[in-house]
C-alpha atoms as a PDB file:
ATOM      1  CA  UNK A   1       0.000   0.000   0.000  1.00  0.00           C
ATOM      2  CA  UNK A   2       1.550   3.266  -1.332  1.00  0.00           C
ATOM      3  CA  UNK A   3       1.682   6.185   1.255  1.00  0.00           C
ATOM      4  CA  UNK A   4      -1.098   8.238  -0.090  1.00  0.00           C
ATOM      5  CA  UNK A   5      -3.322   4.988  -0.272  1.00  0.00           C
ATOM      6  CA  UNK A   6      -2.699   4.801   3.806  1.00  0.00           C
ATOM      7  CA  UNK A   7      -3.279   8.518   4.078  1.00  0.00           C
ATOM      8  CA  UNK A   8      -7.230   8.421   2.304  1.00  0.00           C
ATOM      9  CA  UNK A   9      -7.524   5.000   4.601  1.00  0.00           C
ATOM     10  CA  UNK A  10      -6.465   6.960   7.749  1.00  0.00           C
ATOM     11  CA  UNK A  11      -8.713  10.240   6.852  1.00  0.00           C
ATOM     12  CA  UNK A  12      -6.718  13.482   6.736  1.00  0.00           C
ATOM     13  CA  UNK A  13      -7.906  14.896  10.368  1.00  0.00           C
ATOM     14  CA  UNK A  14      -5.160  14.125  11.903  1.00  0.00           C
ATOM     15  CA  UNK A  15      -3.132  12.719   9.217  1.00  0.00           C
ATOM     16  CA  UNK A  16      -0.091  14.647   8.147  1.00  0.00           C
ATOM     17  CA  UNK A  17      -0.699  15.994   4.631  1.00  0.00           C
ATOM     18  CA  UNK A  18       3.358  15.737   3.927  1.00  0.00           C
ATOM     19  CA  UNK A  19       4.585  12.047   4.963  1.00  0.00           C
ATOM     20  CA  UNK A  20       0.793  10.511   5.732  1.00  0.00           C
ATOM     21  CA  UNK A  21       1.696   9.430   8.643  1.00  0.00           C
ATOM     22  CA  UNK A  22      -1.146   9.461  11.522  1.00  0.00           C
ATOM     23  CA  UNK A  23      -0.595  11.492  14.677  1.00  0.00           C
ATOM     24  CA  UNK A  24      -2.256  12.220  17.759  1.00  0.00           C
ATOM     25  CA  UNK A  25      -0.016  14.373  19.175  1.00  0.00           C
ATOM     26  CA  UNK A  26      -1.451  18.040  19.460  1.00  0.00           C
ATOM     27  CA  UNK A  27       0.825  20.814  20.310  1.00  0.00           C
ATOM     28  CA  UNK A  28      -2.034  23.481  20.899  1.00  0.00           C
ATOM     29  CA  UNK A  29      -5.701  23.786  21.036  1.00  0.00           C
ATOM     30  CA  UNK A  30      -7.197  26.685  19.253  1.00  0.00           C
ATOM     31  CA  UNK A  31     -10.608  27.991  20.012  1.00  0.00           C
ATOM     32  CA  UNK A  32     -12.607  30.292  17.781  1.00  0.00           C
ATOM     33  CA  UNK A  33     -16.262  31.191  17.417  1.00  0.00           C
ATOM     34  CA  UNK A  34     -16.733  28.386  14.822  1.00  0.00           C
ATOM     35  CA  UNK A  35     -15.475  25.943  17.056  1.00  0.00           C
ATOM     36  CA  UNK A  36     -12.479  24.031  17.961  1.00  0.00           C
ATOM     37  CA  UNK A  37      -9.094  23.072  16.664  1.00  0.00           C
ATOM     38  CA  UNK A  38      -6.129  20.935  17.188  1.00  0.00           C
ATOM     39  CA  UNK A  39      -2.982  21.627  15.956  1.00  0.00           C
ATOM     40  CA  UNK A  40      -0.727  18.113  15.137  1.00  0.00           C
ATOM     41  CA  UNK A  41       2.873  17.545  15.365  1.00  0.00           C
ATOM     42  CA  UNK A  42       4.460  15.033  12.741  1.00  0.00           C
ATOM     43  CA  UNK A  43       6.613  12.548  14.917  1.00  0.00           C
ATOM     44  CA  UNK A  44       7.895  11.459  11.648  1.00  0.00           C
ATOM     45  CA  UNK A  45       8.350  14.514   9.442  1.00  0.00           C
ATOM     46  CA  UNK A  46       7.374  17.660  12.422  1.00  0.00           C
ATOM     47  CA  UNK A  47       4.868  18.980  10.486  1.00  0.00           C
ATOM     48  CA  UNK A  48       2.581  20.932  12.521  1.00  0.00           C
ATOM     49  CA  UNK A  49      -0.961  21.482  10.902  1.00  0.00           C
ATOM     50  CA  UNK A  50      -4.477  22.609  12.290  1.00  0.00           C
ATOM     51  CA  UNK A  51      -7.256  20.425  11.782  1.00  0.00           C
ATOM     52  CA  UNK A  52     -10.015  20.287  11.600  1.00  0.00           C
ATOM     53  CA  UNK A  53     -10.094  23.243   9.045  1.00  0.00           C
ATOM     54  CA  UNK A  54     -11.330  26.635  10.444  1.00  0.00           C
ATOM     55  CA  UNK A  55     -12.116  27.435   7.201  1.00  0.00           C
ATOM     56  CA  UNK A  56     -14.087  24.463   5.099  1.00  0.00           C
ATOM     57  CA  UNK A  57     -15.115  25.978   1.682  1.00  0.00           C
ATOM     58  CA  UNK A  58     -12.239  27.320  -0.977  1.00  0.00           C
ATOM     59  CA  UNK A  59     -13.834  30.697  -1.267  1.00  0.00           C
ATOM     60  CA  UNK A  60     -13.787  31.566   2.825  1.00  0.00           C
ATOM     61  CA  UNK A  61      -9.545  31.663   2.059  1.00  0.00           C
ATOM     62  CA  UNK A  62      -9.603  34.327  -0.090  1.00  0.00           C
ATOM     63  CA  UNK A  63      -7.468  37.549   1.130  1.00  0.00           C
ATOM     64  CA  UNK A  64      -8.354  40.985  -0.412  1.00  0.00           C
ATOM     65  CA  UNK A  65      -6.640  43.284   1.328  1.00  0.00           C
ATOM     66  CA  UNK A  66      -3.477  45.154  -0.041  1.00  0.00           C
ATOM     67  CA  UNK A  67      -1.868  46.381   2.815  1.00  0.00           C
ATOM     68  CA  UNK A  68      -0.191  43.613   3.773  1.00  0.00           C
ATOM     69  CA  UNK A  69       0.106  41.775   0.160  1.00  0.00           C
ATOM     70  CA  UNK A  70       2.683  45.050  -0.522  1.00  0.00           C
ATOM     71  CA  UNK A  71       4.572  45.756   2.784  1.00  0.00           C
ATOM     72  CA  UNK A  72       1.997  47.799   4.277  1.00  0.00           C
ATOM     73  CA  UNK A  73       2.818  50.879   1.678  1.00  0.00           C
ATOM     74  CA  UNK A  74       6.639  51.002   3.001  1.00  0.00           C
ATOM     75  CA  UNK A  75       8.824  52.683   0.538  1.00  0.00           C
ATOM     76  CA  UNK A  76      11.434  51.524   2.876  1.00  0.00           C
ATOM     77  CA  UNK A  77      10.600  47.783   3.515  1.00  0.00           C
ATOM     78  CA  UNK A  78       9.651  47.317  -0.455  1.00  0.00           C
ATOM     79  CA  UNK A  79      12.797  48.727  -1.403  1.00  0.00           C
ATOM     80  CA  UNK A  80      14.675  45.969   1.032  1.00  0.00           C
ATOM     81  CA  UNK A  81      12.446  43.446  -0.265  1.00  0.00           C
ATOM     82  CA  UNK A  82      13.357  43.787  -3.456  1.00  0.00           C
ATOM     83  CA  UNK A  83      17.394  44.648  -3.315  1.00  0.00           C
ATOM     84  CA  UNK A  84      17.348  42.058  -0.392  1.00  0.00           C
ATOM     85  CA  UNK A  85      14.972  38.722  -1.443  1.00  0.00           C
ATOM     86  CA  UNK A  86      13.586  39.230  -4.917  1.00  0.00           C
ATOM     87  CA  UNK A  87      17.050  40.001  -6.768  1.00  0.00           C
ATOM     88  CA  UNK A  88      18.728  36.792  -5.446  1.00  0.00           C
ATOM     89  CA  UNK A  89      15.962  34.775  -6.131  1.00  0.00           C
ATOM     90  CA  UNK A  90      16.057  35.921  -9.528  1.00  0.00           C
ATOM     91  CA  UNK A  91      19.852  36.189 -10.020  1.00  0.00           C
ATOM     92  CA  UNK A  92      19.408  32.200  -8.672  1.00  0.00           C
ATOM     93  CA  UNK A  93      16.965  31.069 -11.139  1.00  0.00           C
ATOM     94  CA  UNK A  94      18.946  32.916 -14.259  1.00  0.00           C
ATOM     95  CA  UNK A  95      22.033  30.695 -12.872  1.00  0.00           C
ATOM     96  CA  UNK A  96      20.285  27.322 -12.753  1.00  0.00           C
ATOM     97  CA  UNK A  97      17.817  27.763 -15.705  1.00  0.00           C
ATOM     98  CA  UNK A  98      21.042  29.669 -17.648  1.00  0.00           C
ATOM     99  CA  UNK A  99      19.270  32.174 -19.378  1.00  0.00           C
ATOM    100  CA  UNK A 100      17.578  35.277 -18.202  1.00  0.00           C
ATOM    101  CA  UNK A 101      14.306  35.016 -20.380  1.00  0.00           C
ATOM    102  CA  UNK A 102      11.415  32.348 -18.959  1.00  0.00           C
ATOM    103  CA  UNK A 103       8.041  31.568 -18.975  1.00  0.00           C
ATOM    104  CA  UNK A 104       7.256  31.741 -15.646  1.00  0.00           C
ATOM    105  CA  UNK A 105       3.982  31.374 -13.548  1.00  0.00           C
ATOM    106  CA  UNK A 106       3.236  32.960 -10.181  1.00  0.00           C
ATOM    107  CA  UNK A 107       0.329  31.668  -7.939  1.00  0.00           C
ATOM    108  CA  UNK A 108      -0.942  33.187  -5.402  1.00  0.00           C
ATOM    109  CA  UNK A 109       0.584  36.676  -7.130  1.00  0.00           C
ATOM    110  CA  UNK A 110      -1.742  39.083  -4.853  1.00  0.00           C
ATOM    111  CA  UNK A 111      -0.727  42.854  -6.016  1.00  0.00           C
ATOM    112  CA  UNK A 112       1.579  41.861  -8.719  1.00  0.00           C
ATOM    113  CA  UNK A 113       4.014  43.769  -7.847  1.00  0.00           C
ATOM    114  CA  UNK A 114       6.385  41.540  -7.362  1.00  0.00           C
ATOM    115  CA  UNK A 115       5.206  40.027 -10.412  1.00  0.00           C
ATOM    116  CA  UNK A 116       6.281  42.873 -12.075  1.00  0.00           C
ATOM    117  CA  UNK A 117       9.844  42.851 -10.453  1.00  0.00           C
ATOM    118  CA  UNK A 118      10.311  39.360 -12.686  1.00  0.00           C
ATOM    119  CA  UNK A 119       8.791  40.481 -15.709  1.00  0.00           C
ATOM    120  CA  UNK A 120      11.367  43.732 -15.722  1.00  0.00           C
ATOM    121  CA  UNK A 121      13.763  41.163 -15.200  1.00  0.00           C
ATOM    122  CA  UNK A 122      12.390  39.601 -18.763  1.00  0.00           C
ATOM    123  CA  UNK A 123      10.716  37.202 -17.680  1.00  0.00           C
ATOM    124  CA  UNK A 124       7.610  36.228 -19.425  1.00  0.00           C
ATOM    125  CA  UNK A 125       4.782  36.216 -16.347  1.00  0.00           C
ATOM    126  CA  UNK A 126       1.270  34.885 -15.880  1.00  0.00           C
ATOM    127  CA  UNK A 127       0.037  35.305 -12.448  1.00  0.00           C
ATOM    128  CA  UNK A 128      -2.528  33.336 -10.260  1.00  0.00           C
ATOM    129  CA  UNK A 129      -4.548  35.400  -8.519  1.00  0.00           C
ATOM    130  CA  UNK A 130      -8.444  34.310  -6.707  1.00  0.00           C
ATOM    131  CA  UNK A 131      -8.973  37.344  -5.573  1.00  0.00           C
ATOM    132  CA  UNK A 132     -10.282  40.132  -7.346  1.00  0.00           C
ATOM    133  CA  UNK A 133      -9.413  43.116  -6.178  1.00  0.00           C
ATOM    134  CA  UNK A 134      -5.587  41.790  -5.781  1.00  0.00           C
ATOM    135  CA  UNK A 135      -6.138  40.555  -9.434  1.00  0.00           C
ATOM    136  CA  UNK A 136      -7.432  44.204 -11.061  1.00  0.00           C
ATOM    137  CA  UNK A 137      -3.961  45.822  -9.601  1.00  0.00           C
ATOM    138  CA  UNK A 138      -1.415  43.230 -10.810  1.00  0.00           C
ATOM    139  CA  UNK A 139      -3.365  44.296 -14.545  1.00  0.00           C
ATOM    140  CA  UNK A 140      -3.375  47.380 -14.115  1.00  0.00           C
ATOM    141  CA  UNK A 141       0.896  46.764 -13.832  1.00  0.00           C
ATOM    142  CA  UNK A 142       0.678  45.234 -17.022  1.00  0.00           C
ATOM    143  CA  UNK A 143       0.622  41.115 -15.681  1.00  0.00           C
ATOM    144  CA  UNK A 144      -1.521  38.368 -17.263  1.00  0.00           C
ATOM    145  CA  UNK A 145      -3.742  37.125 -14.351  1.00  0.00           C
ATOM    146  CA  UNK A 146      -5.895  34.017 -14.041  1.00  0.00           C
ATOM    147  CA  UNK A 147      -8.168  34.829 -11.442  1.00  0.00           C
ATOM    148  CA  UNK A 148      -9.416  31.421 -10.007  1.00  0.00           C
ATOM    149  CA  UNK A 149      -7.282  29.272  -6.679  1.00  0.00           C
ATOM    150  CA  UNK A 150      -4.665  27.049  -7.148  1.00  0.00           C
ATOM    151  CA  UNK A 151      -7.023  23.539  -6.877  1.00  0.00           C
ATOM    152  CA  UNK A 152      -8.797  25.131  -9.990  1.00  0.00           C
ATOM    153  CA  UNK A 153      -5.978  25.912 -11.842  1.00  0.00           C
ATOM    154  CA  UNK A 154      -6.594  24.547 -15.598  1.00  0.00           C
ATOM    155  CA  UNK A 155      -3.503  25.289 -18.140  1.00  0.00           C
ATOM    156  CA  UNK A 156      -2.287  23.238 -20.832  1.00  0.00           C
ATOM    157  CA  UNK A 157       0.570  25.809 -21.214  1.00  0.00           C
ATOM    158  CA  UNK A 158       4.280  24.709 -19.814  1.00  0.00           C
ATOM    159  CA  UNK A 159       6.217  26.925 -17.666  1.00  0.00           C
ATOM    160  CA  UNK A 160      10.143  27.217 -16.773  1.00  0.00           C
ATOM    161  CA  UNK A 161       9.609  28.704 -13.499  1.00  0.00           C
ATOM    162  CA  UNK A 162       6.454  28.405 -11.169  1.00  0.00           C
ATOM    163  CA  UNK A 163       6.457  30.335  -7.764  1.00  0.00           C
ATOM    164  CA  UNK A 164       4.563  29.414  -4.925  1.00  0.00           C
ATOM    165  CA  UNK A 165       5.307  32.222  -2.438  1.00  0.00           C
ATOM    166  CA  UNK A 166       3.548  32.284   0.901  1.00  0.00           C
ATOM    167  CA  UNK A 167       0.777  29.782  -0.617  1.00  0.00           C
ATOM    168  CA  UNK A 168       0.686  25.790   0.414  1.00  0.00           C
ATOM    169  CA  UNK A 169       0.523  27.112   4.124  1.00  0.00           C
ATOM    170  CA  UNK A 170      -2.851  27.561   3.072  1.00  0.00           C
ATOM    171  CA  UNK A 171      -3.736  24.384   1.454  1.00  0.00           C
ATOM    172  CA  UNK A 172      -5.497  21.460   2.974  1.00  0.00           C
ATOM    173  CA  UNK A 173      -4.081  19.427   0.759  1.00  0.00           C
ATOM    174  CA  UNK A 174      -0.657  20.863  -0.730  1.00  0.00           C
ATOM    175  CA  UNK A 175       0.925  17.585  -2.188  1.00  0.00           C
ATOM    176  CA  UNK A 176      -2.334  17.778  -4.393  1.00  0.00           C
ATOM    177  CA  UNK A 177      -1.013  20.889  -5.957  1.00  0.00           C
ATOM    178  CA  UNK A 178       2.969  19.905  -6.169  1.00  0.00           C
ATOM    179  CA  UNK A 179       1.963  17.004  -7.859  1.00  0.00           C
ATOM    180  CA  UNK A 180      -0.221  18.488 -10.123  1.00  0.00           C
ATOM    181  CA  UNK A 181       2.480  20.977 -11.204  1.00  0.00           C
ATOM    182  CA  UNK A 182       4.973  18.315 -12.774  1.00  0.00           C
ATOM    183  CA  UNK A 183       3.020  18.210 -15.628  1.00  0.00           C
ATOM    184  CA  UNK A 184       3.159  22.158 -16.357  1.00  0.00           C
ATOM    185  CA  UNK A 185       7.294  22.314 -15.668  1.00  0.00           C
ATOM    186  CA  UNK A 186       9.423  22.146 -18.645  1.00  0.00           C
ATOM    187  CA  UNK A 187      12.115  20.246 -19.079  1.00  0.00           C
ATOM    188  CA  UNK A 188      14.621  21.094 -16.272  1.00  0.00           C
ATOM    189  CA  UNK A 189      12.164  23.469 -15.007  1.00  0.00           C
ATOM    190  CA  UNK A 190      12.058  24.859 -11.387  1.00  0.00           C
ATOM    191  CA  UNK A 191       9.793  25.074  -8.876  1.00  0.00           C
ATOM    192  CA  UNK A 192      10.758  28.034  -6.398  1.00  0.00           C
ATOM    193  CA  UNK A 193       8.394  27.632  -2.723  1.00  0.00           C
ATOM    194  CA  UNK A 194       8.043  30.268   0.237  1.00  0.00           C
ATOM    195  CA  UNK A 195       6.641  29.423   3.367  1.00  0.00           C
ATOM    196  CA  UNK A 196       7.018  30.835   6.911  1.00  0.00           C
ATOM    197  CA  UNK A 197       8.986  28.361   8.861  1.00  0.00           C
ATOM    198  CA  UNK A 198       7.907  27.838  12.425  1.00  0.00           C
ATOM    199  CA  UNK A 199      10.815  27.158  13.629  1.00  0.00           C
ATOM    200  CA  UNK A 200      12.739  30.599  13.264  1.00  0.00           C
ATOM    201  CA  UNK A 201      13.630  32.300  16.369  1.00  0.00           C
ATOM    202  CA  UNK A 202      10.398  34.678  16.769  1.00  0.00           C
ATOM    203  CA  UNK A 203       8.242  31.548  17.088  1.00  0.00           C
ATOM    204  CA  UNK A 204      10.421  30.274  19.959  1.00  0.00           C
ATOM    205  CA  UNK A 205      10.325  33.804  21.198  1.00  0.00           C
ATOM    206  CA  UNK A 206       6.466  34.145  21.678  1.00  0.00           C
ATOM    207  CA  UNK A 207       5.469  30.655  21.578  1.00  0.00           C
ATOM    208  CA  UNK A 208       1.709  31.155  21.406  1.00  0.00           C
ATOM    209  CA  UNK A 209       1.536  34.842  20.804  1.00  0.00           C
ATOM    210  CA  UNK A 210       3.859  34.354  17.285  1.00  0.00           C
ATOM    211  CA  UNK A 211       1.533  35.263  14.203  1.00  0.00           C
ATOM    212  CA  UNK A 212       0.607  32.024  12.971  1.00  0.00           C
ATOM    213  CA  UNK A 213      -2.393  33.794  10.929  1.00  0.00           C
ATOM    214  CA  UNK A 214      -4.857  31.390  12.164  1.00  0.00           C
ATOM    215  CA  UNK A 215      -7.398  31.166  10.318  1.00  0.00           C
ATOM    216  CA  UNK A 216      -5.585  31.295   7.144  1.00  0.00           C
ATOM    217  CA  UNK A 217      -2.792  29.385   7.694  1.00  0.00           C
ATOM    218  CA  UNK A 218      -3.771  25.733   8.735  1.00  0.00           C
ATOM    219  CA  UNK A 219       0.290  24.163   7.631  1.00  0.00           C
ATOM    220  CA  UNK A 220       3.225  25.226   9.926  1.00  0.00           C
ATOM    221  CA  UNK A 221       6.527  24.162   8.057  1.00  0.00           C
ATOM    222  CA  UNK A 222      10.157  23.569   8.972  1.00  0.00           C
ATOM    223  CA  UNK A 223      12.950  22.363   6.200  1.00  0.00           C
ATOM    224  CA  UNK A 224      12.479  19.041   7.140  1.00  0.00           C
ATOM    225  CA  UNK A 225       8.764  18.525   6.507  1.00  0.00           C
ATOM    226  CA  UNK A 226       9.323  20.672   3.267  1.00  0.00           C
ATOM    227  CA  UNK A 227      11.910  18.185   2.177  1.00  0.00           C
ATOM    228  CA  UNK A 228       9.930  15.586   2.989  1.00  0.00           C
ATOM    229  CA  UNK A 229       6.699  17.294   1.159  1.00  0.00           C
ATOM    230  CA  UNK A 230       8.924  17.314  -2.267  1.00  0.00           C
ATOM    231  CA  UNK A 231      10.088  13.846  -2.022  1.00  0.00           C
ATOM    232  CA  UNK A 232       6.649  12.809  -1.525  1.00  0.00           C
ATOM    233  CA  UNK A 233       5.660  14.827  -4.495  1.00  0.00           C
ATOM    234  CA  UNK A 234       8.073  13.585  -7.185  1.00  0.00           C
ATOM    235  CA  UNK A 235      10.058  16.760  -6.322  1.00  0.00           C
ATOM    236  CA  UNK A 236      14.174  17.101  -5.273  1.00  0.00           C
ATOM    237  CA  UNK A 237      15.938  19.894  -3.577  1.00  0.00           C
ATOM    238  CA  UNK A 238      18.358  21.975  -5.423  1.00  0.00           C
ATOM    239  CA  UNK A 239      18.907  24.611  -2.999  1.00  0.00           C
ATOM    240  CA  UNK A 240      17.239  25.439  -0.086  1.00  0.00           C
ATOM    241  CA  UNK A 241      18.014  28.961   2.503  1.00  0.00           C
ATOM    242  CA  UNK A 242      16.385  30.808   5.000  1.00  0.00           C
ATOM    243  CA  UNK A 243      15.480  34.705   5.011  1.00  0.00           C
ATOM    244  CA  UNK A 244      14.677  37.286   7.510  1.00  0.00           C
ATOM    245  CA  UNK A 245      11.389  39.354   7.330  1.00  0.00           C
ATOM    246  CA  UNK A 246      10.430  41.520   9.775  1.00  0.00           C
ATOM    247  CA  UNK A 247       6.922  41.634   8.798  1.00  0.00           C
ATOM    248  CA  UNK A 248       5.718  38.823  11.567  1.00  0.00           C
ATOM    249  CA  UNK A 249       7.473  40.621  15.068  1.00  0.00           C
ATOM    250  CA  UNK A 250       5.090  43.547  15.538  1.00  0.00           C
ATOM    251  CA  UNK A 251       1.468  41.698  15.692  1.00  0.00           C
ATOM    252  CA  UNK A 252       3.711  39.173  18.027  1.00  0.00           C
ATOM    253  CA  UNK A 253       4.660  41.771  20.558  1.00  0.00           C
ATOM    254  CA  UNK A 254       1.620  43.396  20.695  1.00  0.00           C
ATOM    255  CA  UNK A 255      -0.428  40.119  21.399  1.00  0.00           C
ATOM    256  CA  UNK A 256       2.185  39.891  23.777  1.00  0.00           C
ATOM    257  CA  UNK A 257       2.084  43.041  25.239  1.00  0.00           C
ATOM    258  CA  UNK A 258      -1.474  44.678  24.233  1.00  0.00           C
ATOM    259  CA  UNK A 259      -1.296  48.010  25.568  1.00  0.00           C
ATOM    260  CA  UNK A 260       2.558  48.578  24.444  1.00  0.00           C
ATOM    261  CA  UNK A 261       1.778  47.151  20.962  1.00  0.00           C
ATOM    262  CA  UNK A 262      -0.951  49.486  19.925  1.00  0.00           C
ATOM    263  CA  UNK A 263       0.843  52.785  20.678  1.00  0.00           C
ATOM    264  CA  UNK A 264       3.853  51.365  18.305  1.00  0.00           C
ATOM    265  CA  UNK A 265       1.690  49.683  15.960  1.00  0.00           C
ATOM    266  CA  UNK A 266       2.879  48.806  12.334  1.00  0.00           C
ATOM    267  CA  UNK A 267       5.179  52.060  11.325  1.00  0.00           C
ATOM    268  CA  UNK A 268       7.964  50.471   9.371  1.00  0.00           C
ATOM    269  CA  UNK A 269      10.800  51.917  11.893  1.00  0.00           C
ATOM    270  CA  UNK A 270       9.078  50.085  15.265  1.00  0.00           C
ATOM    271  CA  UNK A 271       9.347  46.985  12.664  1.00  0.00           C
ATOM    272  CA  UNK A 272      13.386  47.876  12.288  1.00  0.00           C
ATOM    273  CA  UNK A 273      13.432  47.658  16.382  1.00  0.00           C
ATOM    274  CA  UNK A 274      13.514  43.924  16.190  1.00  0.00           C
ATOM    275  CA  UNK A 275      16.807  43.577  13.846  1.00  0.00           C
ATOM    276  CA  UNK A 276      18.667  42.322  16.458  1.00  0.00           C
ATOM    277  CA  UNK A 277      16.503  39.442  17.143  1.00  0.00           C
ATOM    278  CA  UNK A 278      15.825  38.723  13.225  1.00  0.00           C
ATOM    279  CA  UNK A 279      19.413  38.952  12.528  1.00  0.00           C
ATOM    280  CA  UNK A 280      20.492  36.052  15.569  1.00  0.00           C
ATOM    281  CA  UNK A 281      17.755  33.966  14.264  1.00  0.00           C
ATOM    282  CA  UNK A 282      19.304  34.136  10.097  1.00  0.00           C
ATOM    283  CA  UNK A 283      22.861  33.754  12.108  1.00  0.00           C
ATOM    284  CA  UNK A 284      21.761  30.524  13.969  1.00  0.00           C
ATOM    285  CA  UNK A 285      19.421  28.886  11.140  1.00  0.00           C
ATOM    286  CA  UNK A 286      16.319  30.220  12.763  1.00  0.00           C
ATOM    287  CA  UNK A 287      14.849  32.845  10.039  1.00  0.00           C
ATOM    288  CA  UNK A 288      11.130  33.404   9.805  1.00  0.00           C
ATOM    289  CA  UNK A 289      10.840  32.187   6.078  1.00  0.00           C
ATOM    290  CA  UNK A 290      12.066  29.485   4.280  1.00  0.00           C
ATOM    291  CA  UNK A 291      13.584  29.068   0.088  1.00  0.00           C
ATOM    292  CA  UNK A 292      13.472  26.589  -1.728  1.00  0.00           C
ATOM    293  CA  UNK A 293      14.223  25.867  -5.298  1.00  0.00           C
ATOM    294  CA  UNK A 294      12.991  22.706  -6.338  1.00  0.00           C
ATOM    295  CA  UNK A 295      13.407  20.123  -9.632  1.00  0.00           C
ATOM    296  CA  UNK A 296      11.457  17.545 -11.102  1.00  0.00           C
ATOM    297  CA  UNK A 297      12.519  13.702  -9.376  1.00  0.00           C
ATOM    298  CA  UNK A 298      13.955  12.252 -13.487  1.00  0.00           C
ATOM    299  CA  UNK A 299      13.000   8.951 -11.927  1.00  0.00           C
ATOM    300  CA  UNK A 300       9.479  10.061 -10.537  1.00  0.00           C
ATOM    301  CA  UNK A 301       9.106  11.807 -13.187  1.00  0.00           C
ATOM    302  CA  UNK A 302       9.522   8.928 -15.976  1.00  0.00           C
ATOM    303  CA  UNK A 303       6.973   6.763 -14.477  1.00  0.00           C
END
């Protein structure tokens, strides 16, 4: 019996959607007006997920606002995002696909302006995008946009690069997806994944006061269970790093410390306050988001 035959025996409630593997073990219980939920650790891969799902239905996980999908307006923390992340990413993917024009396919591409960052770089971008007023900007910036979620995703076209960038975290079922994307890869294509990783230093921090964006987020990755989620999906690790983000500290502290938290808020310079923290956790291993650049399995993939 193959593993994803003894995951659909098991039922996914507590069944880790990366290595199938049933748990019991619960590392928090979560209690919202709709009820409660348990979030699993993975003894095998340390995967923690939340299950049952807060939310059920496809369309309850769509996120419209902009704010946040483009560094809350920050001229500042755009401009770092972009010398800082986005140009090695790209610089990476011009090395290992060794060219600098691609097809390439973003899902999840909110704002598009990131989007846009690649297609300056000359690549050739269609973006993913369920929600529509996220969808109408990245247009408006000149990207082709499928409006519809990733599960519904129906291209015949091929693709040298597809990003996933702050996405699976969402999905119930995110091998579903991976393994659906082999067919849309090139030859020697790559797959390029961002998630948060919960174990970076601000998690162990705050513990239960970290921004794990429950509702939204219902998958809580380290690089092991991502490893493990690509080898399970036909996938092998080229590269793999960790970055800093600052993004995550300030809704932490002030859950942590209420009053404090709401006279700082989210100005871009109370964000810089935590630097010292962010920068020991990318020094020990312990960032807040992981990178990996992924390539089809030759042997999976020949079957």
């Amino acid at each position: 019996m193959s593993a994803l035959e003894k995951y659909e025996l098991n039922g996914n409630l507590s069944c880790c959607p990366c290595c199938y593997t049933r748990t019991e073990t619960t590392s928090f219980r979560y209690i919202h007006d709709s009820g409660e939920f348990f979030i699993y650790r993975c003894k095998t891969c340390s995967l923690e997920f939340l299950r049952p799902l807060p939310l059920a239905e496809i369309n309850e996980r769509q996120m419209d606002s902009v704010d946040d999908a483009e560094m809350f307006n920050s001229k500042l923390l755009r401009t770092l995002h972009e010398r800082l992340i986005i140009g090695p990413e790209i610089k990476r993917v011009r090395s290992m696909l060794g060219r600098n024009d691609f097809n390439m396919l973003d899902i999840g591409c909110g704002t598009g302006w990131i989007s846009r960052i690649w297609a300056e770089s000359g690549a050739r971008v269609t973006g993913l995008e369920p929600s529509q007023t996220r969808a109408a900007i990245a247009r408006e910036r000149g990207i082709r946009v499928l409006s519809c979620y990733a599960e519904e995703m129906d291209l015949d076209e091929k693709f040298d690069l597809i990003v996933i960038r702050h996405v699976i975290e969402h999905l119930e079922n995110p091998a579903d997806i991976l393994k659906n994307l082999q067919s849309r890869l090139t030859p020697g294509g790559l797959l390029l994944i961002i998630v948060p990783n919960i174990d970076c230093i601000g998690r162990k921090v705050f513990d239960t006061d970290w921004t794990w964006v429950l509702l939204w987020h219902c998958n809580f990755f380290n690089p092991k269970s991502m490893r493990t989620l690509l080898g399970n999906c036909g996938y092998k690790s080229a590269s793999m790093y960790q970055t800093p983000s600052p993004l995550w500290y300030p809704e932490s502290f002030a859950r942590k410390f209420p009053r404090l938290g709401a006279l700082l808020g989210t100005n871009p310079l109370f964000m810089l306050l935590f630097a010292p923290l962010i920068g020991l956790g990318y020094l020990i291993g312990k960032s807040d988001n992981i990178t990996i650049f992924a390539k089809l399995n030759q042997k999976e993939f020949s079957l």
